[in-house]
N, C-alpha and C. Protein backbone atom coordinates (compact mmCIF):
# COMPACT_ATOMS: atom_id res chain seq x y z
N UNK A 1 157.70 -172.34 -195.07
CA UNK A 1 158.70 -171.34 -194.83
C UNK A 1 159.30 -170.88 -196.16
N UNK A 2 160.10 -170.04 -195.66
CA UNK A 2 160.55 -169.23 -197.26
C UNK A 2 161.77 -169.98 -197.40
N UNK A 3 162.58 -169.89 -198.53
CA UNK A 3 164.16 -170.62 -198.74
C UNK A 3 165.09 -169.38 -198.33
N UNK A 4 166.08 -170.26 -198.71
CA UNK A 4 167.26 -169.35 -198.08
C UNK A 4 167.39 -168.00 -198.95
N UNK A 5 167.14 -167.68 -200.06
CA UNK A 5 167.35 -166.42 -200.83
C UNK A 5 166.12 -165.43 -200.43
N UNK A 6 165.06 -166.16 -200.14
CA UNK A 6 164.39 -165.51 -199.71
C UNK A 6 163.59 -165.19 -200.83
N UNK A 7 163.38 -165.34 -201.75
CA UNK A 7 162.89 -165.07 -203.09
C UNK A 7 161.25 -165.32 -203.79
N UNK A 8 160.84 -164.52 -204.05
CA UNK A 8 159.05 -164.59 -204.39
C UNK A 8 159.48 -165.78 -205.26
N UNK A 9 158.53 -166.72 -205.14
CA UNK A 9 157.72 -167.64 -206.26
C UNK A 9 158.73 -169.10 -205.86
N UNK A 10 159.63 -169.22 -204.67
CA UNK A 10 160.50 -170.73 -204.52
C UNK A 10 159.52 -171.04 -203.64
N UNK A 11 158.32 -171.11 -203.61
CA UNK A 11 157.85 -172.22 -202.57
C UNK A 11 157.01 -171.66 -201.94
N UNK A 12 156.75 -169.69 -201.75
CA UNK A 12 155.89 -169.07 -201.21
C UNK A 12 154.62 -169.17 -201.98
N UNK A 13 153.58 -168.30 -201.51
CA UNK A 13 152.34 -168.04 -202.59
C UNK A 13 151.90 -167.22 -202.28
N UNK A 14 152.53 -166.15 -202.09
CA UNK A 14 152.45 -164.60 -201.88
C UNK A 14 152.51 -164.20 -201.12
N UNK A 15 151.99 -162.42 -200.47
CA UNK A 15 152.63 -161.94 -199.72
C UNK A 15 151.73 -162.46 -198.51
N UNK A 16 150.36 -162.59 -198.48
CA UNK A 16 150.02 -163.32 -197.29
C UNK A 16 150.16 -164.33 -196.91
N UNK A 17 150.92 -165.77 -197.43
CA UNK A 17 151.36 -166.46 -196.92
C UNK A 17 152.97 -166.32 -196.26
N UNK A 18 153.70 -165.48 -197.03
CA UNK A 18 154.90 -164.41 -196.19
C UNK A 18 154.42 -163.97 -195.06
N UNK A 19 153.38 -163.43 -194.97
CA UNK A 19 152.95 -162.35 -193.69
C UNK A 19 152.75 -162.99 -192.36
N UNK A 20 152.10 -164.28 -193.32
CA UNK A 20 150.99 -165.85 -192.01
C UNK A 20 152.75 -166.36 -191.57
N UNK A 21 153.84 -166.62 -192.44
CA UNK A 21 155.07 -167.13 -192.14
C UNK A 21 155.86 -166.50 -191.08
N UNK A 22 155.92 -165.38 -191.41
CA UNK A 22 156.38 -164.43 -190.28
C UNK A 22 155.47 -164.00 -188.91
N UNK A 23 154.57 -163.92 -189.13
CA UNK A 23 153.87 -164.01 -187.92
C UNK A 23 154.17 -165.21 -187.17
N UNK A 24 154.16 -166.35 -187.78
CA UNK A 24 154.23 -168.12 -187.18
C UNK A 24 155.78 -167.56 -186.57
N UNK A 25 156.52 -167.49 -187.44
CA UNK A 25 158.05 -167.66 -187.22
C UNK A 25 158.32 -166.17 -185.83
N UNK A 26 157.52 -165.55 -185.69
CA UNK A 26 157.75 -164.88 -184.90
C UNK A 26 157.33 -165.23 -183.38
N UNK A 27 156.26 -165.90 -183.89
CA UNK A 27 155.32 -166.42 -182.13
C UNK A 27 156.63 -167.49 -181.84
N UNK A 28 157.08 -168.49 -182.77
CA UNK A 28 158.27 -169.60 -182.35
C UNK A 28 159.44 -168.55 -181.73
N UNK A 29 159.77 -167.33 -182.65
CA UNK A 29 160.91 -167.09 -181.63
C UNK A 29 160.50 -166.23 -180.77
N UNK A 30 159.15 -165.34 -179.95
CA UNK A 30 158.76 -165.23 -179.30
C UNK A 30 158.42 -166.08 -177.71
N UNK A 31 158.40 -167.44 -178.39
CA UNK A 31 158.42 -168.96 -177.31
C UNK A 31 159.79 -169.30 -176.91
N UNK A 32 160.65 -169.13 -178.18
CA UNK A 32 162.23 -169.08 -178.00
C UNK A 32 162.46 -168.31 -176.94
N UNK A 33 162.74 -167.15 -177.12
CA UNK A 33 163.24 -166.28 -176.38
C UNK A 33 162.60 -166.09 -174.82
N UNK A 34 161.02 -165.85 -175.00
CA UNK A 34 160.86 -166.27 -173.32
C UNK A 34 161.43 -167.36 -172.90
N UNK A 35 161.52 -168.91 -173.73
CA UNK A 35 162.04 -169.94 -172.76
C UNK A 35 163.60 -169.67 -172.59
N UNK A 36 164.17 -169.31 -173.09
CA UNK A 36 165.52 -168.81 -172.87
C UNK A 36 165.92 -167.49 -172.26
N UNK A 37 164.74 -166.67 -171.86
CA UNK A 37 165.02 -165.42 -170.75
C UNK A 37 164.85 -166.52 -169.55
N UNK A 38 163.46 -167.68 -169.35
CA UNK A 38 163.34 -168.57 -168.72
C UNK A 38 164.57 -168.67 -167.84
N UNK A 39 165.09 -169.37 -168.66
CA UNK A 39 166.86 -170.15 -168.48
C UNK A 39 167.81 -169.19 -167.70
N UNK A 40 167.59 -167.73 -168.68
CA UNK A 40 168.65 -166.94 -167.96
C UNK A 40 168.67 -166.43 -166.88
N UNK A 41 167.22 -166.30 -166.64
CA UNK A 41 166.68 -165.40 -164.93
C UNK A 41 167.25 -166.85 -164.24
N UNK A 42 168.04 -166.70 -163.80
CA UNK A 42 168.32 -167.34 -162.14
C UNK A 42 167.80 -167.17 -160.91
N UNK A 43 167.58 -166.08 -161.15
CA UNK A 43 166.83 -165.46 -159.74
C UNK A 43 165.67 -166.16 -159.96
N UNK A 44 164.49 -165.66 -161.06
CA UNK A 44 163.58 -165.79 -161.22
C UNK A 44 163.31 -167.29 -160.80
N UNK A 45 164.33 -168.12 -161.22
CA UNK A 45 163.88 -169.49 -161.15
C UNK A 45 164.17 -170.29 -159.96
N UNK A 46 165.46 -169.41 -159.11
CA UNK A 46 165.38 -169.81 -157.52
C UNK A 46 164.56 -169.39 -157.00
N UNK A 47 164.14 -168.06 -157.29
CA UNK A 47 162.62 -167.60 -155.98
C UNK A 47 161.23 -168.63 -156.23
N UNK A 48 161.03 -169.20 -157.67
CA UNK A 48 160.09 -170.11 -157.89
C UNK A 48 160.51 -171.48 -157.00
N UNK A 49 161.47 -171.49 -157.72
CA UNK A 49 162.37 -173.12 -156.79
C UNK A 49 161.81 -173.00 -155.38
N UNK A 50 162.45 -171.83 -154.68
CA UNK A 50 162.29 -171.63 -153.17
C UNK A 50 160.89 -171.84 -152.99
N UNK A 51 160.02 -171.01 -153.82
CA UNK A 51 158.63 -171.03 -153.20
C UNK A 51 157.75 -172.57 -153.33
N UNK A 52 158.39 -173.20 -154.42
CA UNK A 52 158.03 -174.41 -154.41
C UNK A 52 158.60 -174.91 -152.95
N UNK A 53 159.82 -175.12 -152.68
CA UNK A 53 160.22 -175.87 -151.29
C UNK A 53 159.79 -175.16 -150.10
N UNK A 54 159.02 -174.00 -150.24
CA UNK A 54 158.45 -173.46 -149.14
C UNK A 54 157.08 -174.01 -149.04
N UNK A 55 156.40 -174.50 -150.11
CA UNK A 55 155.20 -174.96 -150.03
C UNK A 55 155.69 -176.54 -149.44
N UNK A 56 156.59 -177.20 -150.53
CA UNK A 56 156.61 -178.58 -149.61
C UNK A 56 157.34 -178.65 -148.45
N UNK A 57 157.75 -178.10 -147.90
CA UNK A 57 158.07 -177.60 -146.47
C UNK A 57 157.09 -177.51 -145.55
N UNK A 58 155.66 -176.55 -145.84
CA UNK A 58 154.88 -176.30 -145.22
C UNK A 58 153.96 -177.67 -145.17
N UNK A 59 153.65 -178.09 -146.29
CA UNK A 59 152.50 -178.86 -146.34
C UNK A 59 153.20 -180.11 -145.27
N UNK A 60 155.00 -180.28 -145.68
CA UNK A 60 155.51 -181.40 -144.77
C UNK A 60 155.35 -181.21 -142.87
N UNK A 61 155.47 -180.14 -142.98
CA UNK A 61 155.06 -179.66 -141.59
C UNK A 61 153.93 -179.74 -140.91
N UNK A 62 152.75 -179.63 -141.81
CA UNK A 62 151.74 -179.97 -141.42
C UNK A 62 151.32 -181.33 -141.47
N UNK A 63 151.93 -182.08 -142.20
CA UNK A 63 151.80 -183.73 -141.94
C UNK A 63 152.83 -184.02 -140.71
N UNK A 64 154.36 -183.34 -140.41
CA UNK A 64 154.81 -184.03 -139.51
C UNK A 64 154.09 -183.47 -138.15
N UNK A 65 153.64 -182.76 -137.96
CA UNK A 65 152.66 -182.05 -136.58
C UNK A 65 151.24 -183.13 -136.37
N UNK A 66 150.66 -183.53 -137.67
CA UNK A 66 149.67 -184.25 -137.21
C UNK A 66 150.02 -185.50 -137.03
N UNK A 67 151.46 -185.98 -137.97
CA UNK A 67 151.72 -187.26 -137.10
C UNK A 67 152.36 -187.41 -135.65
N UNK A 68 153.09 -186.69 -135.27
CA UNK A 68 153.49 -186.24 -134.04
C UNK A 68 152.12 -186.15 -133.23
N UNK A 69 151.25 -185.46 -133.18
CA UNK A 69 149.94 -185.33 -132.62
C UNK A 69 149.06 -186.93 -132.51
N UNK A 70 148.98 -187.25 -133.67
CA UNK A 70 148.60 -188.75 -133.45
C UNK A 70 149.73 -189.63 -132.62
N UNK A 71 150.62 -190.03 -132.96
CA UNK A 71 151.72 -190.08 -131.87
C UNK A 71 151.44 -190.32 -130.61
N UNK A 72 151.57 -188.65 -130.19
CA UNK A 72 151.15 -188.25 -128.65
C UNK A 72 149.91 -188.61 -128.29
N UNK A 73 148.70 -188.76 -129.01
CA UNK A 73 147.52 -189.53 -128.74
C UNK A 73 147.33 -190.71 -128.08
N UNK A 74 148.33 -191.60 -129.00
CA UNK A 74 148.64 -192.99 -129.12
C UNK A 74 149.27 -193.89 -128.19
N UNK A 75 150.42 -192.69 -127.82
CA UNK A 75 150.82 -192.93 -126.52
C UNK A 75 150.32 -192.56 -125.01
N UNK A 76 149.82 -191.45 -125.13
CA UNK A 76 148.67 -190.92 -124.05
C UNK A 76 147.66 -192.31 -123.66
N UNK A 77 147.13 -192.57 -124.68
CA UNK A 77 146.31 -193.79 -124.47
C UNK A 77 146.87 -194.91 -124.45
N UNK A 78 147.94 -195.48 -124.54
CA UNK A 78 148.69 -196.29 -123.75
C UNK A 78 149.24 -196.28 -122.88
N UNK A 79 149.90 -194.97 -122.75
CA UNK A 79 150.09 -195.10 -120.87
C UNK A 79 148.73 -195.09 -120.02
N UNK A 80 147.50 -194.69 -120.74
CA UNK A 80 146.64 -194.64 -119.37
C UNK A 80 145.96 -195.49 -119.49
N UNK A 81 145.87 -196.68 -120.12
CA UNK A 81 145.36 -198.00 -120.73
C UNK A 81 146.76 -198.48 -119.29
N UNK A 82 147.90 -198.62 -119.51
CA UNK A 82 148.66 -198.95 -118.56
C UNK A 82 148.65 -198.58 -116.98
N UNK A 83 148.67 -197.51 -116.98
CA UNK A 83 148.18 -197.14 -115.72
C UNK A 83 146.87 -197.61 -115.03
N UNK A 84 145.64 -197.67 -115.64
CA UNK A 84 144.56 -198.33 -115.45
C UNK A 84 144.77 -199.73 -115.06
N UNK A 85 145.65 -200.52 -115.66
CA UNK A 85 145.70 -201.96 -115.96
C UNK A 85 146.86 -202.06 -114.20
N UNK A 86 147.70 -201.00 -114.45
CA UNK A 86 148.34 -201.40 -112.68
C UNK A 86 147.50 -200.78 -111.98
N UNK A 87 146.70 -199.77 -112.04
CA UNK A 87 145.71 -199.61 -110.43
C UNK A 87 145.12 -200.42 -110.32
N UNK A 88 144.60 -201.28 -111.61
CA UNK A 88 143.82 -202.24 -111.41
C UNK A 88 144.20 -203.85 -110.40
N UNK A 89 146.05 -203.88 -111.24
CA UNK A 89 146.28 -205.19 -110.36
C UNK A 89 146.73 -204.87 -109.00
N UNK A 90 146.99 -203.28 -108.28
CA UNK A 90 147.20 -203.39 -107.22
C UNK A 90 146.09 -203.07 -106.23
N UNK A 91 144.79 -202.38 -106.95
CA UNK A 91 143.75 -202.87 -106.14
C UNK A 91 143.29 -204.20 -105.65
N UNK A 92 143.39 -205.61 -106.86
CA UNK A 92 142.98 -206.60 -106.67
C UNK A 92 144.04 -207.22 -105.82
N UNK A 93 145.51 -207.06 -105.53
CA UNK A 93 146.28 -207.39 -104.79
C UNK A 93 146.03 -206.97 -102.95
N UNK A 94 145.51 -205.55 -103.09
CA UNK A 94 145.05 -205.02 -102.00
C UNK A 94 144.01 -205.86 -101.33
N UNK A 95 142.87 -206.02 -101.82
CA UNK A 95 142.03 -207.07 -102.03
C UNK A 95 142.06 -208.57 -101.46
N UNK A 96 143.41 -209.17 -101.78
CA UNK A 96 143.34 -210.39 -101.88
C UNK A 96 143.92 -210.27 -100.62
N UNK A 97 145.40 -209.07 -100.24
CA UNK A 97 145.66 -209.02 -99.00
C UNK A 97 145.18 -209.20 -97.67
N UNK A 98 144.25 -208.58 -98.24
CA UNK A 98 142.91 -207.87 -96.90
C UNK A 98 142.31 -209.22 -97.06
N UNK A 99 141.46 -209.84 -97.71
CA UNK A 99 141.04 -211.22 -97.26
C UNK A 99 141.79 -212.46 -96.71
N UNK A 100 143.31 -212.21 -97.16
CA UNK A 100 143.89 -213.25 -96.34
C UNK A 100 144.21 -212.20 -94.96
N UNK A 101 144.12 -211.58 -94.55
CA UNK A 101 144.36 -210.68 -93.11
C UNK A 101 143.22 -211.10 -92.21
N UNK A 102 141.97 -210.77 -93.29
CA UNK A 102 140.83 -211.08 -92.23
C UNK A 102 140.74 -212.91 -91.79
N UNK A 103 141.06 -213.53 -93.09
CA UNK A 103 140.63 -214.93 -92.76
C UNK A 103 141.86 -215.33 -91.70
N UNK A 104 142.95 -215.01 -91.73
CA UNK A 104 144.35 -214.87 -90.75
C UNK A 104 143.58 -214.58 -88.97
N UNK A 105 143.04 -213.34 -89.24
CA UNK A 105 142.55 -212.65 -88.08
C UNK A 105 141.42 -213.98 -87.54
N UNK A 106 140.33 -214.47 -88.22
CA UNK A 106 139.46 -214.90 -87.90
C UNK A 106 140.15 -216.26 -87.16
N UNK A 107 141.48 -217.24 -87.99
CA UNK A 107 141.74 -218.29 -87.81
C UNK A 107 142.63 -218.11 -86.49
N UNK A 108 143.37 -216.86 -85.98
CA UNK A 108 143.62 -216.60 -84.76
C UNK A 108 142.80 -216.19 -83.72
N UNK A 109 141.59 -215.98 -84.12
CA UNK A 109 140.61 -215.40 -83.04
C UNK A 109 139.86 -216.84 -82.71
N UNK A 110 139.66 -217.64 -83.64
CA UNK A 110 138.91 -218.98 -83.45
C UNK A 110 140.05 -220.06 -82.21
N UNK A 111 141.48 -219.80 -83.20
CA UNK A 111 142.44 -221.01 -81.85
C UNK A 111 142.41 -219.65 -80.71
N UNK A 112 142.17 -218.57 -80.25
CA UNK A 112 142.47 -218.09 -78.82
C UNK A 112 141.46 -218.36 -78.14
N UNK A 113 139.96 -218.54 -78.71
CA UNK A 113 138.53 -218.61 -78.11
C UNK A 113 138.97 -220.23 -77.46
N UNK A 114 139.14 -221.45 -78.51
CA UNK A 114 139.52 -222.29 -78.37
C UNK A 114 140.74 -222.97 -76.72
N UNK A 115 141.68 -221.97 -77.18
CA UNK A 115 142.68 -221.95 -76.20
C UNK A 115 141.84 -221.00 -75.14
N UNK A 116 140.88 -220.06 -74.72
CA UNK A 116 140.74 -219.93 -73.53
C UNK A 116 139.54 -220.72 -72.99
N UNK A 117 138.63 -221.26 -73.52
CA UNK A 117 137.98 -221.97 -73.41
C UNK A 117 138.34 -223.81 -72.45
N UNK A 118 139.74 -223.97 -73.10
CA UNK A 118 140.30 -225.15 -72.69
C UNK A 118 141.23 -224.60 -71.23
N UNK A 119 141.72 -223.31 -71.35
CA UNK A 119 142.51 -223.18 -69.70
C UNK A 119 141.33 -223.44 -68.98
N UNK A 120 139.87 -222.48 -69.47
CA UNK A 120 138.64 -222.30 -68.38
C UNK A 120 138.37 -223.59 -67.71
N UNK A 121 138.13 -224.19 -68.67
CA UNK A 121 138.20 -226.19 -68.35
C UNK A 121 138.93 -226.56 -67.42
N UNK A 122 140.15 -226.74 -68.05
CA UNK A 122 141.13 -226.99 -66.93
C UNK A 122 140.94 -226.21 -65.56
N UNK A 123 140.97 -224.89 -65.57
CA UNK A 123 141.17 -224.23 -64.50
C UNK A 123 140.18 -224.60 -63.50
N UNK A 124 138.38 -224.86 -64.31
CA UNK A 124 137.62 -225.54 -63.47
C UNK A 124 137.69 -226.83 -62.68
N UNK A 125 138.35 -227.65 -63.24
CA UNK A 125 138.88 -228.76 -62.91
C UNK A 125 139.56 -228.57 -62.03
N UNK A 126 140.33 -227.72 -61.93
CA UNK A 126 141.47 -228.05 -61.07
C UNK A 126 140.85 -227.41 -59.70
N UNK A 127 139.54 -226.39 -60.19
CA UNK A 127 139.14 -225.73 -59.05
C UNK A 127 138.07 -226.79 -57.74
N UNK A 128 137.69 -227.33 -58.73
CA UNK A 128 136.51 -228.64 -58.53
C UNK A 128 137.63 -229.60 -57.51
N UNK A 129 138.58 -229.93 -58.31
CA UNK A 129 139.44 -230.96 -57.56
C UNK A 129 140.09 -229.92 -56.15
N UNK A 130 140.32 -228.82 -56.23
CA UNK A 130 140.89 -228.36 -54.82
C UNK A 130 139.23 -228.33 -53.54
N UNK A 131 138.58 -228.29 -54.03
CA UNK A 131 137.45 -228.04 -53.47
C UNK A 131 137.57 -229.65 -52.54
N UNK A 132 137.20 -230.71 -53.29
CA UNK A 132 137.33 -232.05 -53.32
C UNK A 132 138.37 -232.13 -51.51
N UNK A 133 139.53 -231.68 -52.39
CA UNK A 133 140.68 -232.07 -51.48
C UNK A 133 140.59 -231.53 -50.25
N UNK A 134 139.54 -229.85 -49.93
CA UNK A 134 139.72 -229.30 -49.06
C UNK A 134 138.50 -229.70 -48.17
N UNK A 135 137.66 -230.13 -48.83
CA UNK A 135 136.46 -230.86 -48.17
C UNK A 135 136.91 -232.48 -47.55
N UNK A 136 137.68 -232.89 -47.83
CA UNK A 136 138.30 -234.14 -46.89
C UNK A 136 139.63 -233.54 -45.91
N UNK A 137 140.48 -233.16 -46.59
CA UNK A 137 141.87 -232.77 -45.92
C UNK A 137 141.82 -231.58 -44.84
N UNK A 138 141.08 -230.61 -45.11
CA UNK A 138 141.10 -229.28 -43.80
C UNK A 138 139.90 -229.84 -43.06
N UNK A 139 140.39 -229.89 -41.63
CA UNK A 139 139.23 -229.44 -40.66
C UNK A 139 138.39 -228.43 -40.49
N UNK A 140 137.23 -228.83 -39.71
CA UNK A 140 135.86 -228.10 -40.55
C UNK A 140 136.49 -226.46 -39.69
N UNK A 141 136.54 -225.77 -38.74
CA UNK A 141 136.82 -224.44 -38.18
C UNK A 141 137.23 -223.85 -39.65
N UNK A 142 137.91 -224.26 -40.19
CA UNK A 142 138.98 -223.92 -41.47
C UNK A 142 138.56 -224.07 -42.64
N UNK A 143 137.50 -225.13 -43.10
CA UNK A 143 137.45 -225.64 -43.96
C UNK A 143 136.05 -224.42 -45.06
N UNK A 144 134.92 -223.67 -44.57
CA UNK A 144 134.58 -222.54 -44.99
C UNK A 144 135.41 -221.48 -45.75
N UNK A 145 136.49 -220.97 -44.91
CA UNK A 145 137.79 -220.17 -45.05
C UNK A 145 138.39 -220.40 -46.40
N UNK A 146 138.99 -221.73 -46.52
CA UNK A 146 139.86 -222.18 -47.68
C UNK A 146 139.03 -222.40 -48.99
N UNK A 147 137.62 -222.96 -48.29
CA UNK A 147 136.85 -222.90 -49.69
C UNK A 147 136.55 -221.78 -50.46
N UNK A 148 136.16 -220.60 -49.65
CA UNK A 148 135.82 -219.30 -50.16
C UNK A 148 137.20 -218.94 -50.89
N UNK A 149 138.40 -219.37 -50.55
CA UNK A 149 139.57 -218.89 -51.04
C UNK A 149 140.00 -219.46 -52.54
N UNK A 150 139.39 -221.18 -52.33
CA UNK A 150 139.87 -221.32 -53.73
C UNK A 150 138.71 -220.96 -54.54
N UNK A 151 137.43 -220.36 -54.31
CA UNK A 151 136.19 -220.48 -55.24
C UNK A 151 136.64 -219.06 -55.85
N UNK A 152 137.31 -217.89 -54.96
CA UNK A 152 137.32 -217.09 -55.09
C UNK A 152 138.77 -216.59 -55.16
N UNK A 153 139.90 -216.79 -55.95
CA UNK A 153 141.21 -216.48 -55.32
C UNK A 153 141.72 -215.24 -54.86
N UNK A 154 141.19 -214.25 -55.81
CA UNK A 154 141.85 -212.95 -55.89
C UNK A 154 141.51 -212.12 -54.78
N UNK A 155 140.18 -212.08 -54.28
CA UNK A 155 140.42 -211.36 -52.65
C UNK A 155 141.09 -212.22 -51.14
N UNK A 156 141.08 -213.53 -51.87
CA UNK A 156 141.79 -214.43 -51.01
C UNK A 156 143.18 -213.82 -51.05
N UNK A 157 143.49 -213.84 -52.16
CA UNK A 157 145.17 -213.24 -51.89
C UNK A 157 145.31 -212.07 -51.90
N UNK A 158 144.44 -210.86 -51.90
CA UNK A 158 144.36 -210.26 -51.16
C UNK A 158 144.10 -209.56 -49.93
N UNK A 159 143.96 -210.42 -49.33
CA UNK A 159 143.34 -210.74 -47.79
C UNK A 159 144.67 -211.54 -46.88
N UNK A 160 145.39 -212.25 -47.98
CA UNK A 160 146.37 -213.00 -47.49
C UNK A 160 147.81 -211.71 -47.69
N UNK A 161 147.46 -211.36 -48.90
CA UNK A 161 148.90 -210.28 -48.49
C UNK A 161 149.12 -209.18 -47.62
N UNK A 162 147.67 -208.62 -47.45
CA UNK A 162 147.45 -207.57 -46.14
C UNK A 162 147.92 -208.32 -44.96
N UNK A 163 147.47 -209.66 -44.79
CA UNK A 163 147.96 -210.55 -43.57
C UNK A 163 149.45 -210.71 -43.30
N UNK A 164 150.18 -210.62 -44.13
CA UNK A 164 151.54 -210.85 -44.19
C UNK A 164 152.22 -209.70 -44.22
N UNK A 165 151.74 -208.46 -44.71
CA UNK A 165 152.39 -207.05 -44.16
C UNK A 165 151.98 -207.05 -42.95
N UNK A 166 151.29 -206.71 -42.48
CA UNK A 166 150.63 -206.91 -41.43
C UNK A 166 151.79 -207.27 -40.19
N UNK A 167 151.90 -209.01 -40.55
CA UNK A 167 152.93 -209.83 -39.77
C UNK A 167 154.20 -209.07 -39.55
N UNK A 168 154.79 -208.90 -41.17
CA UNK A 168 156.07 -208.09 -41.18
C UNK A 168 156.62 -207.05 -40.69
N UNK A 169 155.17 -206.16 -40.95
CA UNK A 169 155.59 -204.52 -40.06
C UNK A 169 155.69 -205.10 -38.43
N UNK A 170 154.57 -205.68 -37.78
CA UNK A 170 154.61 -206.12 -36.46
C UNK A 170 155.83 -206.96 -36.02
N UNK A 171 156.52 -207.53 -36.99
CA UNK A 171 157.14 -208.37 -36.50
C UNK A 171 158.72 -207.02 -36.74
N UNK A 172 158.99 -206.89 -37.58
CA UNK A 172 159.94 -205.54 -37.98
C UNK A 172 159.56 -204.71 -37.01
N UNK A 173 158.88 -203.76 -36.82
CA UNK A 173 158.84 -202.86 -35.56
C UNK A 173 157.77 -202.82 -34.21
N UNK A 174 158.31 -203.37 -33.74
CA UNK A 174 157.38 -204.32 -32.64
C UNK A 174 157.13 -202.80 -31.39
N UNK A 175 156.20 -202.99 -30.69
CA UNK A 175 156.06 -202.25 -29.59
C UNK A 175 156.93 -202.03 -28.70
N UNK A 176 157.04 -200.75 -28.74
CA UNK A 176 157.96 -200.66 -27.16
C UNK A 176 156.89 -200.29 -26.02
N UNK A 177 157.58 -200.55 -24.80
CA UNK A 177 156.29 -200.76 -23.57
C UNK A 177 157.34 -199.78 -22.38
């Protein structure tokens, strides 16, 4: 650089190293001065500012949408991972229901076979033994009659209740002569 007087021969070496000096010293305050219009534009440097936070704004937006999206994925497939997992235990509950219903059903159908099987018994018995009793105890005119009745009850007592209306009406409204 030149000195302060400015003066040929303190330190220069002529006019083209003056010329190369000032050119240098001009590009520096050329760098000066843009970085300090830099400084002064405010505007200039909020609309950059802004457009910077408009970019990380955007790009943040597009990360919070795809995490939100993964998210909703995540949970989608856990509720239907869940849902699957209860149709599943209330089918197998359905399931287990229905086999204790049927084996229920079967173990009541086995004691009623059981239980009618044992009245039939009995009832034979008891039919065998009236037979018995009516073959010693009724005299013989009679004794055909009563047998057909106990071998057979139900037209017996129906044969016997016609007999007894029968009686009743005749006996309730008797002939006039």
């Amino acid at each position: 650089m030149t000195d302060r007087a400015g003066v040929p021969g303190s330190g220069s070496h002529g006019p083209e190293e003056l010329r190369r000096q000032i050119e240098e010293t001009r590009g520096q305050l050329g760098d000066t001065v843009a970085e300090l219009a830099g400084r002064i534009d405010v505007k200039g440097r909020a609309q950059a500012r802004a457009a910077d936070l408009r970019d990380k704004a955007g790009a943040m937006t597009v990360q919070l949408r795809s995490t939100a999206a993964q998210a909703g994925h995540k949970v989608h497939d856990t509720a239907t991972k869940a849902g699957h997992r209860v149709h599943d235990r209330a089918l197998q509950a359905g399931h287990t229901a229905q086999e204790r219903a049927v084996r229920t059903g079967h173990t009541a159908q086995e004691r009623a076979l059981r239980a009618g099987h044992t009245a039939q018994e009995r009832t034979a018995e008891t039919g065998h033994a009236l037979e018995r009793k009516v073959e010693r105890g009724v005299p013989w005119p009679a004794r055909p009659v009563v047998t057909a009745a106990v071998r057979h009850p139900r037209p017996a007592l129906a044969i016997g209740a016609a007999l007894v209306f029968a009686a009743v009406v005749a006996w309730r409204y008797p002939r006039k002569r």
